[in-house]
N, C-alpha and C. Protein backbone atom coordinates (compact mmCIF):
# COMPACT_ATOMS: atom_id res chain seq x y z
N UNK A 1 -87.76 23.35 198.99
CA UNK A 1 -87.39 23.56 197.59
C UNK A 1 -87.64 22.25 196.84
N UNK A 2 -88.69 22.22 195.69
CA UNK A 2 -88.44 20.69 195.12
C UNK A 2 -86.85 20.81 193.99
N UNK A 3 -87.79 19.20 194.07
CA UNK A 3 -86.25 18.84 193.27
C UNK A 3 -85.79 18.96 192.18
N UNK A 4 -86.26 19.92 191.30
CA UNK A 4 -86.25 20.00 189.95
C UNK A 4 -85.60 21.38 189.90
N UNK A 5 -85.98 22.46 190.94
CA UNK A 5 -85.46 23.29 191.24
C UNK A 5 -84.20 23.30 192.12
N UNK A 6 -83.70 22.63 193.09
CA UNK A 6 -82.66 22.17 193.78
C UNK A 6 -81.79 21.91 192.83
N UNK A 7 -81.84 20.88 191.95
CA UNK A 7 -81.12 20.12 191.23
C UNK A 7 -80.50 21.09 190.01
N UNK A 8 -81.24 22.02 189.74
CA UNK A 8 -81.12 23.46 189.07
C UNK A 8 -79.93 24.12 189.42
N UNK A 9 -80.48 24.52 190.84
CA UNK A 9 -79.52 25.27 191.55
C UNK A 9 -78.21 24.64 191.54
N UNK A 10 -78.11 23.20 192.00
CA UNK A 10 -77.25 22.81 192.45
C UNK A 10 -75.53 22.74 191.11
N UNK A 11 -76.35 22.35 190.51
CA UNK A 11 -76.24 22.31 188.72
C UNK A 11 -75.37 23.56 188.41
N UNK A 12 -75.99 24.84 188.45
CA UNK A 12 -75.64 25.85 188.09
C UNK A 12 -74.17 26.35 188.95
N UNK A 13 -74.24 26.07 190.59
CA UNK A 13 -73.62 26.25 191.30
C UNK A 13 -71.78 25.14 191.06
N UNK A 14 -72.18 24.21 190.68
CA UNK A 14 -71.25 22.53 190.35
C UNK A 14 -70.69 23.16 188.74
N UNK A 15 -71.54 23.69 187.80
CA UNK A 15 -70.56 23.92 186.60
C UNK A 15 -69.97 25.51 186.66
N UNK A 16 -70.25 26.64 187.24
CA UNK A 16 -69.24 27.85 187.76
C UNK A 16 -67.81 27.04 188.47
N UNK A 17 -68.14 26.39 189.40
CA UNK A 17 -66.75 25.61 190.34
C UNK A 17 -65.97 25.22 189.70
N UNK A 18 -66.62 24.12 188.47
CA UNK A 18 -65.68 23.64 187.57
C UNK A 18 -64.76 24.08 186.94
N UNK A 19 -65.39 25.74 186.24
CA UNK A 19 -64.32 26.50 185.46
C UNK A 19 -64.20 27.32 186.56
N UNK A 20 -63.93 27.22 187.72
CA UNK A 20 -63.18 28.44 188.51
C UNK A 20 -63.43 29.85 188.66
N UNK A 21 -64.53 29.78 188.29
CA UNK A 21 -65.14 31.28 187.89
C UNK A 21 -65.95 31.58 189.27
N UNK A 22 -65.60 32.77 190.12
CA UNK A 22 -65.82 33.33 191.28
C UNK A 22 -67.52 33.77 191.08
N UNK A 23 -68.14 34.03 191.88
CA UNK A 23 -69.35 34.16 191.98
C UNK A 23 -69.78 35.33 191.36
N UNK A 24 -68.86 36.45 192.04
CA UNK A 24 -68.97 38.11 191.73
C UNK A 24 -68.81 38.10 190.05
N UNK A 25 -67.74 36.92 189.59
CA UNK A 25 -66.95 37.43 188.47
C UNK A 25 -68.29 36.96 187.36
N UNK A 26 -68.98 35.66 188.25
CA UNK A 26 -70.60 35.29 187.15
C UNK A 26 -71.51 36.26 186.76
N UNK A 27 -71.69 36.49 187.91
CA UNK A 27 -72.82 37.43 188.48
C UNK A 27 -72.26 39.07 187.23
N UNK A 28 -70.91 39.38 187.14
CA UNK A 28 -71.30 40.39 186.29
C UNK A 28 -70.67 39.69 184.85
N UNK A 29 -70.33 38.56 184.32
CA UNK A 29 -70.64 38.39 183.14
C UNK A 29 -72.00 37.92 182.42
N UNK A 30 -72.77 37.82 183.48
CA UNK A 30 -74.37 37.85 183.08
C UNK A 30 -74.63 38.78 183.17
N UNK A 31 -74.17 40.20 183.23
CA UNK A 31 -74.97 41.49 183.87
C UNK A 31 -75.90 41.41 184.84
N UNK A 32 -75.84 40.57 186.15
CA UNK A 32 -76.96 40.52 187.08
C UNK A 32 -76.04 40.93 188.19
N UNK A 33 -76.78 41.63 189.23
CA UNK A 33 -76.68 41.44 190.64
C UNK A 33 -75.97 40.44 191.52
N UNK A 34 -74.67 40.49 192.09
CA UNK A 34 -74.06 39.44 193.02
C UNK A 34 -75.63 38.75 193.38
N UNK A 35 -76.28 39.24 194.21
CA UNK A 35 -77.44 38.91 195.03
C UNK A 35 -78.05 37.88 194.31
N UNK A 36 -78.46 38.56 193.26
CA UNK A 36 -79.50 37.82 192.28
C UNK A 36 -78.78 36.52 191.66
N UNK A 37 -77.40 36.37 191.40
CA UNK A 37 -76.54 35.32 191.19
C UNK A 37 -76.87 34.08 192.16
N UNK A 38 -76.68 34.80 193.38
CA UNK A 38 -76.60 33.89 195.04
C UNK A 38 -77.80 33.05 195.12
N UNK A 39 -78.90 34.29 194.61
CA UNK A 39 -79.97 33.58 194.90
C UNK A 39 -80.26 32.02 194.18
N UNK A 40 -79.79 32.44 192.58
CA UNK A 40 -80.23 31.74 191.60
C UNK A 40 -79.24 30.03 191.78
N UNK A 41 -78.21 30.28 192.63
CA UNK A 41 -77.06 29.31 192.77
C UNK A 41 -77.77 28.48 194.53
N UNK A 42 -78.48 29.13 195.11
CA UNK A 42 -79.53 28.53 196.49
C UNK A 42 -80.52 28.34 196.15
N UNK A 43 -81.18 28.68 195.27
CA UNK A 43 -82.22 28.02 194.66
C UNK A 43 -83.87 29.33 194.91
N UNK A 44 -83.15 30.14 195.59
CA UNK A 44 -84.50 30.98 196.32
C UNK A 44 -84.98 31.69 195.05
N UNK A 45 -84.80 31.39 193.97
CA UNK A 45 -85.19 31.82 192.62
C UNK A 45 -84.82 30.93 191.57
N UNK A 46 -85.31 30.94 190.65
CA UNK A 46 -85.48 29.93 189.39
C UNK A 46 -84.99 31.37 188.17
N UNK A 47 -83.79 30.77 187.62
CA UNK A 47 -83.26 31.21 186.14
C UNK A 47 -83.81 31.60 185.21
N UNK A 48 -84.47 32.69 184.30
CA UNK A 48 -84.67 32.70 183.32
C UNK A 48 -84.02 31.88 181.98
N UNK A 49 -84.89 31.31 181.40
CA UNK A 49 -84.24 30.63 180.41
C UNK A 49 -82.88 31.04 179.65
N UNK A 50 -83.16 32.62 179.57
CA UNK A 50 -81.79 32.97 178.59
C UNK A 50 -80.37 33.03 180.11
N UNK A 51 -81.20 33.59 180.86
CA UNK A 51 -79.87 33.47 181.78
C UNK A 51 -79.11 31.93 182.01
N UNK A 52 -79.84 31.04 182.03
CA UNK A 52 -79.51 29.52 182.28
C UNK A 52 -78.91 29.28 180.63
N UNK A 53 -79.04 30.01 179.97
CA UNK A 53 -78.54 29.26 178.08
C UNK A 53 -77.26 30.12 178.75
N UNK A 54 -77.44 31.59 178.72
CA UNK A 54 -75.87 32.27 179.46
C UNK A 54 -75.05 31.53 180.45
N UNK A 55 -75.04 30.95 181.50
CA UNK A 55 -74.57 30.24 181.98
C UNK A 55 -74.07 28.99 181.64
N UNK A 56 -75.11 28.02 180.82
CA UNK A 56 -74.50 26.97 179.98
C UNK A 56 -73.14 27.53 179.20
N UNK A 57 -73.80 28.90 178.18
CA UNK A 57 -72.61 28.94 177.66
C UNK A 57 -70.95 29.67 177.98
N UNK A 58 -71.02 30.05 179.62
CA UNK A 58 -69.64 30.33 180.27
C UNK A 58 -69.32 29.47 180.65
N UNK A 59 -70.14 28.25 181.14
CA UNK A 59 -69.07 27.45 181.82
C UNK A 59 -69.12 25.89 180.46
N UNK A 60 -69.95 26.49 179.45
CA UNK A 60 -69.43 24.76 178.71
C UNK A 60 -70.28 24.14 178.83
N UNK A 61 -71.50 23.94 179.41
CA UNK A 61 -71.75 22.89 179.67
C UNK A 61 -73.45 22.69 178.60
N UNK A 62 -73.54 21.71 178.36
CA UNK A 62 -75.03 21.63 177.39
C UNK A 62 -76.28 21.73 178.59
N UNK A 63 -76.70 22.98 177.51
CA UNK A 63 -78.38 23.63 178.47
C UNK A 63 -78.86 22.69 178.81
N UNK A 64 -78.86 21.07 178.24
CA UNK A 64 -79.98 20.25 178.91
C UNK A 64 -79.45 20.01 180.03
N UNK A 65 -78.35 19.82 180.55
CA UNK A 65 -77.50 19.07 181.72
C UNK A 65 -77.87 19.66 182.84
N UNK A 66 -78.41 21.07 182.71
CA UNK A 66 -78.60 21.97 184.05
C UNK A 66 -79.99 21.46 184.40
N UNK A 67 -80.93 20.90 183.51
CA UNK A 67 -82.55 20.54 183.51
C UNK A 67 -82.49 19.16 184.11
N UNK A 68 -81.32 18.15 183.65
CA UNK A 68 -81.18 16.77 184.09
C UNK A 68 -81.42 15.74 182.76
N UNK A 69 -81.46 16.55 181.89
CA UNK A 69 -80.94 15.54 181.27
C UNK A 69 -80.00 14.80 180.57
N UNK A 70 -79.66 13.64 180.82
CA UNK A 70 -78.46 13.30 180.25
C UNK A 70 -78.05 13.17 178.94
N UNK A 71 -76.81 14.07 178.48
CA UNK A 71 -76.45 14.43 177.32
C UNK A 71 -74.99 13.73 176.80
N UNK A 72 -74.67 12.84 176.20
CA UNK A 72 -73.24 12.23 176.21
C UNK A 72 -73.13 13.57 174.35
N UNK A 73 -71.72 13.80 174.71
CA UNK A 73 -71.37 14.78 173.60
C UNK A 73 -71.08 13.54 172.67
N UNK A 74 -71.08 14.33 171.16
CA UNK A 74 -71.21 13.38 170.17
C UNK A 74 -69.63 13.35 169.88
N UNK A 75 -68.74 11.94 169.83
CA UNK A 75 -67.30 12.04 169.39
C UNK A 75 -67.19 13.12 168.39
N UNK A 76 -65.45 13.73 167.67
CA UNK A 76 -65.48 14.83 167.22
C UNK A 76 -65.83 14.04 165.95
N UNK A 77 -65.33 13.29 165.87
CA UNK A 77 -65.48 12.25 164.28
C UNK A 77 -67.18 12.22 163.76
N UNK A 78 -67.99 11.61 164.55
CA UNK A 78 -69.36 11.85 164.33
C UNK A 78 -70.20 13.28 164.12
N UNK A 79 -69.50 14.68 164.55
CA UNK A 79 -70.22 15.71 164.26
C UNK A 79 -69.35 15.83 162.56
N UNK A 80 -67.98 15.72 162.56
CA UNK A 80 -67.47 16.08 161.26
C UNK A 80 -67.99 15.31 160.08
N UNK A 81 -68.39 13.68 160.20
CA UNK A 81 -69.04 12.94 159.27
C UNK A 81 -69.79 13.83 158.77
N UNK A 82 -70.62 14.10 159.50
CA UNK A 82 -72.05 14.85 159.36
C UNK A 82 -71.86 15.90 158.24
N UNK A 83 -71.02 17.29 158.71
CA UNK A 83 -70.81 17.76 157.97
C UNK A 83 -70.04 17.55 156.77
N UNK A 84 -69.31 16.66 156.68
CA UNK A 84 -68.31 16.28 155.32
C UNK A 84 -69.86 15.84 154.63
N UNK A 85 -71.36 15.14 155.01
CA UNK A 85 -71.61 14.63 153.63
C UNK A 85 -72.48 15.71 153.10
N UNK A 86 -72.50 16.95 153.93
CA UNK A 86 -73.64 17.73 153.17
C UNK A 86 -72.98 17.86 151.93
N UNK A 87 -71.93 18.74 151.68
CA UNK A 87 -71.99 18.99 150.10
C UNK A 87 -72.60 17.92 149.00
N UNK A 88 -72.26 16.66 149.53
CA UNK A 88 -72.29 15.27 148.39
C UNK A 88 -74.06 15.32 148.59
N UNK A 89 -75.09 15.72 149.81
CA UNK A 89 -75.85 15.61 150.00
C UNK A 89 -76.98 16.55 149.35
N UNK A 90 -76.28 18.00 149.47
CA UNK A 90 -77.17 18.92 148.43
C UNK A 90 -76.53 18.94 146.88
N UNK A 91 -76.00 18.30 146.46
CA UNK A 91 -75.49 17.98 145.38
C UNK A 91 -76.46 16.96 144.43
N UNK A 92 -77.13 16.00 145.27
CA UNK A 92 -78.27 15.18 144.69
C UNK A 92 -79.49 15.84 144.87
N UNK A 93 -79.64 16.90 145.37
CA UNK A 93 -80.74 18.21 144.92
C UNK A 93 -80.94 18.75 143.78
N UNK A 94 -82.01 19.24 143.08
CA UNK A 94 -82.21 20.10 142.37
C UNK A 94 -81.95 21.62 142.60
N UNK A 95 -80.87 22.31 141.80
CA UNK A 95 -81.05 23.44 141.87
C UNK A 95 -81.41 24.52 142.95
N UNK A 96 -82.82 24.55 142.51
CA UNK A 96 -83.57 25.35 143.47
C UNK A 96 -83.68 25.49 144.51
N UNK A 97 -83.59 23.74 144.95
CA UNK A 97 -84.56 23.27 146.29
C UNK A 97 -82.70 23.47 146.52
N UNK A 98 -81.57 23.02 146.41
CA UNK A 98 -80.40 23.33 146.79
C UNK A 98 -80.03 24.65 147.36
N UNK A 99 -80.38 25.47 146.49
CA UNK A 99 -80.24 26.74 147.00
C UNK A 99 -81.04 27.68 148.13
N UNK A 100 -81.87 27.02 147.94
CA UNK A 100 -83.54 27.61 148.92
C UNK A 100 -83.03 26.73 150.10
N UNK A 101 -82.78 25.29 149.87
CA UNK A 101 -82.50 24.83 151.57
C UNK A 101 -81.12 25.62 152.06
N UNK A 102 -80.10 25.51 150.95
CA UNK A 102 -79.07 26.52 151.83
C UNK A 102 -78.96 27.12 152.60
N UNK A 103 -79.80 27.95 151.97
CA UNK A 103 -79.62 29.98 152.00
C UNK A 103 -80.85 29.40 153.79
N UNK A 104 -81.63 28.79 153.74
CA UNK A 104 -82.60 28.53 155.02
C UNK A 104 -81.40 27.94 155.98
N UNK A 105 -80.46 27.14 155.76
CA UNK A 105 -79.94 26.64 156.78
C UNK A 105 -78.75 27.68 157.34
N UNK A 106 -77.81 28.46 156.30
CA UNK A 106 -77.49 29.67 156.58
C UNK A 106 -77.90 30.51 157.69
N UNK A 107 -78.91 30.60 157.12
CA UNK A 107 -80.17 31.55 158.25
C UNK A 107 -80.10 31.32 159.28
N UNK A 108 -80.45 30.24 159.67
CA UNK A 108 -80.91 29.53 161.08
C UNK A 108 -79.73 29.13 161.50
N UNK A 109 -78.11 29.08 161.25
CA UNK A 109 -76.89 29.32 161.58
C UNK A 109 -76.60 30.81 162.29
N UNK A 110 -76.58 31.77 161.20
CA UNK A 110 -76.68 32.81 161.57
C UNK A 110 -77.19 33.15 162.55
N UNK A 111 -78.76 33.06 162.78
CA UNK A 111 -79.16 33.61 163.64
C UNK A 111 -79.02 32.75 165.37
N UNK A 112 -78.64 31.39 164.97
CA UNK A 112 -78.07 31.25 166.63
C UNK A 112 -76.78 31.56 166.99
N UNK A 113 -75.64 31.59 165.77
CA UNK A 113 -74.38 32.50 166.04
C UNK A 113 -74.67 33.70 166.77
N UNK A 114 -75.59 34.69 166.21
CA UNK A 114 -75.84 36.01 166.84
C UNK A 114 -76.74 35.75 168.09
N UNK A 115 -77.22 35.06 168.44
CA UNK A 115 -78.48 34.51 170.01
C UNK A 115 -76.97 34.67 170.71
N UNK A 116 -76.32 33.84 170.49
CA UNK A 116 -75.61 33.21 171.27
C UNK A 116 -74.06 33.81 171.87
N UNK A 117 -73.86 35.41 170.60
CA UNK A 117 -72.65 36.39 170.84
C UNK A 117 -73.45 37.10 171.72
N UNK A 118 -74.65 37.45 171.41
CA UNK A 118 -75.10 38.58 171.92
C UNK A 118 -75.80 38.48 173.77
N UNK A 119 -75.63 37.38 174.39
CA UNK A 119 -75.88 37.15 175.51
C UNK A 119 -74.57 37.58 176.26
């Protein structure tokens, strides 16, 4: 098995443990097969991308971390900055371009809210 795939497996297998979540109990909140779970946690198969984003998102953990790369979460203070300056930020917009970037960032909210219920 190389190591990119091992490290996969191993990954996937290390963040289920963490939250205590039984194999059987993974295996059907992904809608897959015990088997096909087993496999994907030994490595004798490689994850589909959405199944590996599904898994990131039961046990918590950021999709890159299962790939290897290292992700330090951003303090809570640094994501809220962020958002406290948009208003002051589309506020020095024009109009238009205010409303048109909105309604676009809306969007692309929306639609990973719904990616991300609907797994």
């Amino acid at each position: 098995m190389d190591t990119i795939k091992k490290q996969i497996a191993q990954r996937i297998k290390a963040a289920r443990e963490a939250k205590g979540i039984s194999q059987v109990a993974m295996a059907k909140q992904l809608d897959i097969a015990r088997q096909t779970y087993l496999d994907l946690e030994s490595g004798k198969t490689e994850p589909r991308v959405t199944t590996l984003l599904s898994i990131a998102i039961l046990t918590q953990r950021p999709f890159a971390w299962f790939i290897g790369e290292q992700i330090s979460p951003l303090p809570q203070g640094e994501w809220q900055d962020d958002i406290q300056a948009l208003p002051r930020l589309y506020a020095q917009l024009p109009v238009p371009l205010r409303r048109q970037l909105a309604q676009s960032h809306v969007m692309q909210l929306q639609a990973c809210v719904h990616y991300m219920t609907e797994q």
